[in-house]
PDB file of N, CA and C in Angstrom:
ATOM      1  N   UNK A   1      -1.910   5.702  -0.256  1.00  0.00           N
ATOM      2  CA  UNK A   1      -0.554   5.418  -0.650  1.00  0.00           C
ATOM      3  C   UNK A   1      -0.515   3.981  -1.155  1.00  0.00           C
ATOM      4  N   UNK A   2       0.286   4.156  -2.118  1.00  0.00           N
ATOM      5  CA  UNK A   2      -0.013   2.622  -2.522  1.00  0.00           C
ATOM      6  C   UNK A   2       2.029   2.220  -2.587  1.00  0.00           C
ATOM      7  N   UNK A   3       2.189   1.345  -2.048  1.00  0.00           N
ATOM      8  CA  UNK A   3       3.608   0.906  -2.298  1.00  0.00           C
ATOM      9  C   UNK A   3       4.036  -0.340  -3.047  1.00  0.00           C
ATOM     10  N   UNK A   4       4.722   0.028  -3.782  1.00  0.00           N
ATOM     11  CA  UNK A   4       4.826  -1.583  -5.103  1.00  0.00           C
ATOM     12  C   UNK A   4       5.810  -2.024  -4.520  1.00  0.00           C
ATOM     13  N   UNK A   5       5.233  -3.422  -5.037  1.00  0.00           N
ATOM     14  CA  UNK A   5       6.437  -4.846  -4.589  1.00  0.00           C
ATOM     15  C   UNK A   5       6.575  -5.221  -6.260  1.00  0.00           C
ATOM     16  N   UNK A   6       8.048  -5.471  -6.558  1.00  0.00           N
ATOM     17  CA  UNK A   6       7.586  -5.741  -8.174  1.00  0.00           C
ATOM     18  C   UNK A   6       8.677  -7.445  -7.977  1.00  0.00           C
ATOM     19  N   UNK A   7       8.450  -8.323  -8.837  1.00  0.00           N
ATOM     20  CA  UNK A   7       8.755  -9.542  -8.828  1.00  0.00           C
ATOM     21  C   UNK A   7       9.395  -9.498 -10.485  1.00  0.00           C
ATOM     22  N   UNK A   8       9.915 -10.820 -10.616  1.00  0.00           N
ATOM     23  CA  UNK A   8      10.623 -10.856 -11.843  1.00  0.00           C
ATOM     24  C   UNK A   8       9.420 -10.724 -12.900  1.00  0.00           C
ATOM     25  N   UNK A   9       7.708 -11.324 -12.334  1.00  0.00           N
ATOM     26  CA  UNK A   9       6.823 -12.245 -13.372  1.00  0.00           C
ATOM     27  C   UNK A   9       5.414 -11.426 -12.748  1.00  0.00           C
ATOM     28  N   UNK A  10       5.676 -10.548 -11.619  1.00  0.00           N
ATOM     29  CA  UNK A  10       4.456  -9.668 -11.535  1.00  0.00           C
ATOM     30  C   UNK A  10       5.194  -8.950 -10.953  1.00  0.00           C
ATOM     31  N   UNK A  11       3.915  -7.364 -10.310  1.00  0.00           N
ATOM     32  CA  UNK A  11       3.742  -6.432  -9.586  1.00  0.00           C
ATOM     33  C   UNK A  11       2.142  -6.262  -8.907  1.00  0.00           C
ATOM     34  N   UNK A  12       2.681  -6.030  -7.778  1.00  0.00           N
ATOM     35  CA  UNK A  12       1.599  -5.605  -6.852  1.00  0.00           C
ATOM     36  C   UNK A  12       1.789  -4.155  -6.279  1.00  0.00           C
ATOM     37  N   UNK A  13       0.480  -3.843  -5.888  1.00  0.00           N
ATOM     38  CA  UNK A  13       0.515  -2.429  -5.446  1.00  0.00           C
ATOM     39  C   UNK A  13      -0.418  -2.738  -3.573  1.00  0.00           C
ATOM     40  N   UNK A  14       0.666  -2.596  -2.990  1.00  0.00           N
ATOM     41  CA  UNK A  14      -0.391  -2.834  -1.453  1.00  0.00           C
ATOM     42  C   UNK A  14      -0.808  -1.044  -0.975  1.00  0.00           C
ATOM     43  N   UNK A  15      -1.872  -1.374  -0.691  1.00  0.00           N
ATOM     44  CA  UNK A  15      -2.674   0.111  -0.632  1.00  0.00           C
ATOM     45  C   UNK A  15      -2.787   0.132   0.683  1.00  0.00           C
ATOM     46  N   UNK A  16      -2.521   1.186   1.055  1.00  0.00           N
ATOM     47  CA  UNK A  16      -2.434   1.543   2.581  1.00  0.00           C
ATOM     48  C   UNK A  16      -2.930   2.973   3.261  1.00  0.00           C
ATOM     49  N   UNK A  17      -3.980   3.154   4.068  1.00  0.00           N
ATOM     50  CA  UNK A  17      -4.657   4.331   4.203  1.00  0.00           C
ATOM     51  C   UNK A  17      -4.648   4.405   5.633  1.00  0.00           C
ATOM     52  N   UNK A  18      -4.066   5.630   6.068  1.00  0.00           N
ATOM     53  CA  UNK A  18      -4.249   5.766   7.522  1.00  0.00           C
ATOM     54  C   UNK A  18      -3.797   4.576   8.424  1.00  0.00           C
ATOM     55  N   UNK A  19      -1.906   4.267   8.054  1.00  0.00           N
ATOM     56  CA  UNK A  19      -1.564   3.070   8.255  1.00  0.00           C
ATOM     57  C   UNK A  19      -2.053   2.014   8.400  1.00  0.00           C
ATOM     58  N   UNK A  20      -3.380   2.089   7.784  1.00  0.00           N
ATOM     59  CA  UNK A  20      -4.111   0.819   7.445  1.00  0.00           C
ATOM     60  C   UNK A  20      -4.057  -0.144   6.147  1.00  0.00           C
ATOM     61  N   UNK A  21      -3.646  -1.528   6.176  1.00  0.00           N
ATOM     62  CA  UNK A  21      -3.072  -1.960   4.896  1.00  0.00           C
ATOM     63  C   UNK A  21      -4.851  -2.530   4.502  1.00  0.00           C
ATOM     64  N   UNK A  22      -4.857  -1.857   2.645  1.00  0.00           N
ATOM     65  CA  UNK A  22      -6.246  -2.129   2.742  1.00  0.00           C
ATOM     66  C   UNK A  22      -6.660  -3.451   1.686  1.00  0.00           C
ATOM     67  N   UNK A  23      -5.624  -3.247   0.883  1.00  0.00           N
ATOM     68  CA  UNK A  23      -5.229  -4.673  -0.009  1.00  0.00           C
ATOM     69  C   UNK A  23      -4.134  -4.733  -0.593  1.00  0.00           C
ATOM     70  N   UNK A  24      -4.200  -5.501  -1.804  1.00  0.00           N
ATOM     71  CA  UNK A  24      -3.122  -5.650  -2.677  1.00  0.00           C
ATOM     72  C   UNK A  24      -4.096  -5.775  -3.966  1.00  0.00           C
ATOM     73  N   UNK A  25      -3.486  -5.087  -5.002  1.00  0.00           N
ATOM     74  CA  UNK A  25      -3.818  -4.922  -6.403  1.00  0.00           C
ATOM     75  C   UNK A  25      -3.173  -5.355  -7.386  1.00  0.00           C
ATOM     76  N   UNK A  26      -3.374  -5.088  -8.267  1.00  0.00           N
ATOM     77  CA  UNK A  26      -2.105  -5.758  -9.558  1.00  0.00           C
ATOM     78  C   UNK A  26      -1.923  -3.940 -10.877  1.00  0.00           C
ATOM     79  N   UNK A  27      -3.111  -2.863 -10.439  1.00  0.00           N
ATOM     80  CA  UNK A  27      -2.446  -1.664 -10.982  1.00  0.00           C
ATOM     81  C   UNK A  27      -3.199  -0.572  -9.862  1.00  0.00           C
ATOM     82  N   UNK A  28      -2.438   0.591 -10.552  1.00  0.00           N
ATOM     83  CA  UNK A  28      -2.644   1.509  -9.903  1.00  0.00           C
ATOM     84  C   UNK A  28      -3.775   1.998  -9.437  1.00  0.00           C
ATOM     85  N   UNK A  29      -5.182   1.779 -11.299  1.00  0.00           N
ATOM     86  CA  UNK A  29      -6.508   2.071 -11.001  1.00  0.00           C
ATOM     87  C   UNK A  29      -7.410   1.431  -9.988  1.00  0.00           C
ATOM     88  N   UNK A  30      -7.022  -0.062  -9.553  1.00  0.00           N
ATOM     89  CA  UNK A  30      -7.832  -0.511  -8.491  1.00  0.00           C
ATOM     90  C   UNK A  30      -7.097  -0.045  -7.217  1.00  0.00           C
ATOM     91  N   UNK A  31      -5.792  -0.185  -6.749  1.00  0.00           N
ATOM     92  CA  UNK A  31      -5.652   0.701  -6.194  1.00  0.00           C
ATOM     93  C   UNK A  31      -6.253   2.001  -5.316  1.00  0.00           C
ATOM     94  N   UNK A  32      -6.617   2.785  -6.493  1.00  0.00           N
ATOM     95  CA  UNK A  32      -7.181   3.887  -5.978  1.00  0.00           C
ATOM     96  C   UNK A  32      -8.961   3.892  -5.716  1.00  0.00           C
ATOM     97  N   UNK A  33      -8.963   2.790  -6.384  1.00  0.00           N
ATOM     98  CA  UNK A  33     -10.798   2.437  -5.582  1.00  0.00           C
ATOM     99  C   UNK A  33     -10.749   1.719  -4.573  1.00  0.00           C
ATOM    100  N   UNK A  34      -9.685   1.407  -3.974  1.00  0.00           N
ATOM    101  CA  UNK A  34      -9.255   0.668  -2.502  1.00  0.00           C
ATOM    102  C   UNK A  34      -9.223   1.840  -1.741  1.00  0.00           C
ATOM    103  N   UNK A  35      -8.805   2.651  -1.883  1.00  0.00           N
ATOM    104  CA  UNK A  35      -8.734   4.227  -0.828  1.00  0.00           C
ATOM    105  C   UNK A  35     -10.207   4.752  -1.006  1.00  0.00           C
ATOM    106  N   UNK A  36     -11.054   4.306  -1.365  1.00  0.00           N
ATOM    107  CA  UNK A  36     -12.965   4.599  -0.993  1.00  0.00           C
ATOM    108  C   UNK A  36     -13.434   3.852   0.374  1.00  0.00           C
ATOM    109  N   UNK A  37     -13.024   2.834   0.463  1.00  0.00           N
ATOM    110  CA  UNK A  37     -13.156   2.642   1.990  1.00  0.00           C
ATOM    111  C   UNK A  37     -12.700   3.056   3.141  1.00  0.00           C
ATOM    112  N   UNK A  38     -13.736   3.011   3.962  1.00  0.00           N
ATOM    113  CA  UNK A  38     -13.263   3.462   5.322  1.00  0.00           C
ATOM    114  C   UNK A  38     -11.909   3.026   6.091  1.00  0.00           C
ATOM    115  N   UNK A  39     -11.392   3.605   6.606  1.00  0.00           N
ATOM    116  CA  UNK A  39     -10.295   3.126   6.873  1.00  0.00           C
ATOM    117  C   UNK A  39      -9.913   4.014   8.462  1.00  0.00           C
ATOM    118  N   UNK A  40      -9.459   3.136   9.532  1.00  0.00           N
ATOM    119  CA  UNK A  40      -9.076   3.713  10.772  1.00  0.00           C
ATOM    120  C   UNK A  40      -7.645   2.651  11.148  1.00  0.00           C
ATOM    121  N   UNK A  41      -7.038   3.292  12.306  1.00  0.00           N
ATOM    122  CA  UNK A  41      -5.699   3.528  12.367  1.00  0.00           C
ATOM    123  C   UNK A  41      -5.553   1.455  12.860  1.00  0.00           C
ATOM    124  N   UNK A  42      -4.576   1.128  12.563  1.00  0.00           N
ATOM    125  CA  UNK A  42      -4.675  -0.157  12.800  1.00  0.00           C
ATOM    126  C   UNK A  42      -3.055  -0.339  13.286  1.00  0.00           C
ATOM    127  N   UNK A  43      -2.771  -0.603  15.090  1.00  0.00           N
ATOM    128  CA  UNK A  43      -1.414  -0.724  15.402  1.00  0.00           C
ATOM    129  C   UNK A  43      -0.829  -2.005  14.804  1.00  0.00           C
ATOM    130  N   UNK A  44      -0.766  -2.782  14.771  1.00  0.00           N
ATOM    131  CA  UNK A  44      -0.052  -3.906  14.342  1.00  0.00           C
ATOM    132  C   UNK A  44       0.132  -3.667  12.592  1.00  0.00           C
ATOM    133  N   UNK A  45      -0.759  -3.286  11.952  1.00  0.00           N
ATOM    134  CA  UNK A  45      -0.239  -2.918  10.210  1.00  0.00           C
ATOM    135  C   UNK A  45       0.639  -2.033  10.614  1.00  0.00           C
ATOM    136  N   UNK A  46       0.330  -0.427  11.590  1.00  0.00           N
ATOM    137  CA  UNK A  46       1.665   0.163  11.231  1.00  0.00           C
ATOM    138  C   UNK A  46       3.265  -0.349  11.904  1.00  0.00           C
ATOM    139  N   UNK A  47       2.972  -1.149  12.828  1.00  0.00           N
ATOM    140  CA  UNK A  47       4.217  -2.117  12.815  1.00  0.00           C
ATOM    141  C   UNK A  47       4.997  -3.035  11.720  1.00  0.00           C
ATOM    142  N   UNK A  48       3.936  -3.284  11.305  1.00  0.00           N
ATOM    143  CA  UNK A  48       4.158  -4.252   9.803  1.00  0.00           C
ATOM    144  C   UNK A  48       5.081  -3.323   8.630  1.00  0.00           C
ATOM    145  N   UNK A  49       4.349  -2.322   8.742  1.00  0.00           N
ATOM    146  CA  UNK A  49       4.554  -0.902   7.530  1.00  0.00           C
ATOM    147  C   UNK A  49       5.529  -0.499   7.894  1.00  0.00           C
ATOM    148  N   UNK A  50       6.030  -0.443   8.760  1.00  0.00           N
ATOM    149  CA  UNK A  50       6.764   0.814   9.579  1.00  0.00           C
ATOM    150  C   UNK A  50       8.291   0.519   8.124  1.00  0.00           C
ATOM    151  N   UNK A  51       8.867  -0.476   8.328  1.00  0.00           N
ATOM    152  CA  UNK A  51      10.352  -0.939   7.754  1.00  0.00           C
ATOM    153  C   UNK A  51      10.109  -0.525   6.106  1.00  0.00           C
ATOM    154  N   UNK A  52       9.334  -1.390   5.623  1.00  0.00           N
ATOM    155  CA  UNK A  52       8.908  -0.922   4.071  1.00  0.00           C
ATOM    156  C   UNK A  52       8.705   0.622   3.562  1.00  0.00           C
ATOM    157  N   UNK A  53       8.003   1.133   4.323  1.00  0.00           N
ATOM    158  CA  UNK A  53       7.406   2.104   4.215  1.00  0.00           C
ATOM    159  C   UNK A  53       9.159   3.568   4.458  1.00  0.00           C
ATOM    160  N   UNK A  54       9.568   3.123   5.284  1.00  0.00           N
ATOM    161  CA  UNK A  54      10.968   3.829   5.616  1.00  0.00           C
ATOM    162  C   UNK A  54      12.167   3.726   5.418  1.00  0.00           C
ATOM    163  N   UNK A  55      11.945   2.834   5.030  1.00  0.00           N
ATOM    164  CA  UNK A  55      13.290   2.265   4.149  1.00  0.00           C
ATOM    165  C   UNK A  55      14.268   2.384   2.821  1.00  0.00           C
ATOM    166  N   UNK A  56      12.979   3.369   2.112  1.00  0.00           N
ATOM    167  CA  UNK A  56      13.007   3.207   0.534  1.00  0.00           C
ATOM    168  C   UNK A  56      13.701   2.650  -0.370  1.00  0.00           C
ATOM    169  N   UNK A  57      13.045   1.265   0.479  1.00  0.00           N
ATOM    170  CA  UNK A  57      13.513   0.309  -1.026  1.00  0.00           C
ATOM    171  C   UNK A  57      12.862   0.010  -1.963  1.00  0.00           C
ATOM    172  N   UNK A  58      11.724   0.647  -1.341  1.00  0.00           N
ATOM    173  CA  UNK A  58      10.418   0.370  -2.799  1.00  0.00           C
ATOM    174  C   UNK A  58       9.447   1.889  -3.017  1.00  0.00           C
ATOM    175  N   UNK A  59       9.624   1.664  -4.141  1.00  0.00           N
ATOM    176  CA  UNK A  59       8.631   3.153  -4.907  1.00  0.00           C
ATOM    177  C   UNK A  59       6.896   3.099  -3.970  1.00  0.00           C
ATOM    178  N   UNK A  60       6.944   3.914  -3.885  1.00  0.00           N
ATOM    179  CA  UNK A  60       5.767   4.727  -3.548  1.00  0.00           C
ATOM    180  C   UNK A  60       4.676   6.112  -4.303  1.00  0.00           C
ATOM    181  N   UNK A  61       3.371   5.397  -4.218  1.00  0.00           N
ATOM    182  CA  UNK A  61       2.956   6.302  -5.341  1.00  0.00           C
ATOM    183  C   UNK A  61       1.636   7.083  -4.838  1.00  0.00           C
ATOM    184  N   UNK A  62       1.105   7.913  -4.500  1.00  0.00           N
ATOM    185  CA  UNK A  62       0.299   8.825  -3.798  1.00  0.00           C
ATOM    186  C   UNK A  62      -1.068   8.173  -4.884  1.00  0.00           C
ATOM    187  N   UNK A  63      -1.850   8.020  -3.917  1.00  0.00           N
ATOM    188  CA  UNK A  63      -3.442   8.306  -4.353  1.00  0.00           C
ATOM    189  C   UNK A  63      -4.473   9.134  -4.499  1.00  0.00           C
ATOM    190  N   UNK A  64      -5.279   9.424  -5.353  1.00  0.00           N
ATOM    191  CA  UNK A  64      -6.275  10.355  -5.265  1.00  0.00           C
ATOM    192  C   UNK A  64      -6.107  11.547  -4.721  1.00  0.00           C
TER     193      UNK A  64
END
């Protein structure tokens, strides 16, 4: 899952797998080579995630 933050002068895409936040990108295609790594459950990101992620104030865009 990748969720965009967009700014007046950029956009980022923070990639997040198995409520694990795995980076931040600038498009979709790196993005989705961020979801090739391993990835296990991480409590404090999905605390972090939890508001953004449920909130929908920001677009969300499925990976791979």
């Amino acid at each position: 899952m990748a969720l965009e933050e967009r700014g007046p002068d950029m956009t980022q895409y923070h990639v997040i797998h198995n409520w694990l936040w795995l980076g931040a990108v600038e498009s979709l295609d790196q993005a989705a080579e961020l979801t090739r790594l391993p990835a296990g459950f991480d409590q404090d990101g999905y605390k972090i995630l939890c508001k953004p992620l449920l909130s929908g104030d920001y677009p969300l865009h499925p990976l791979g």
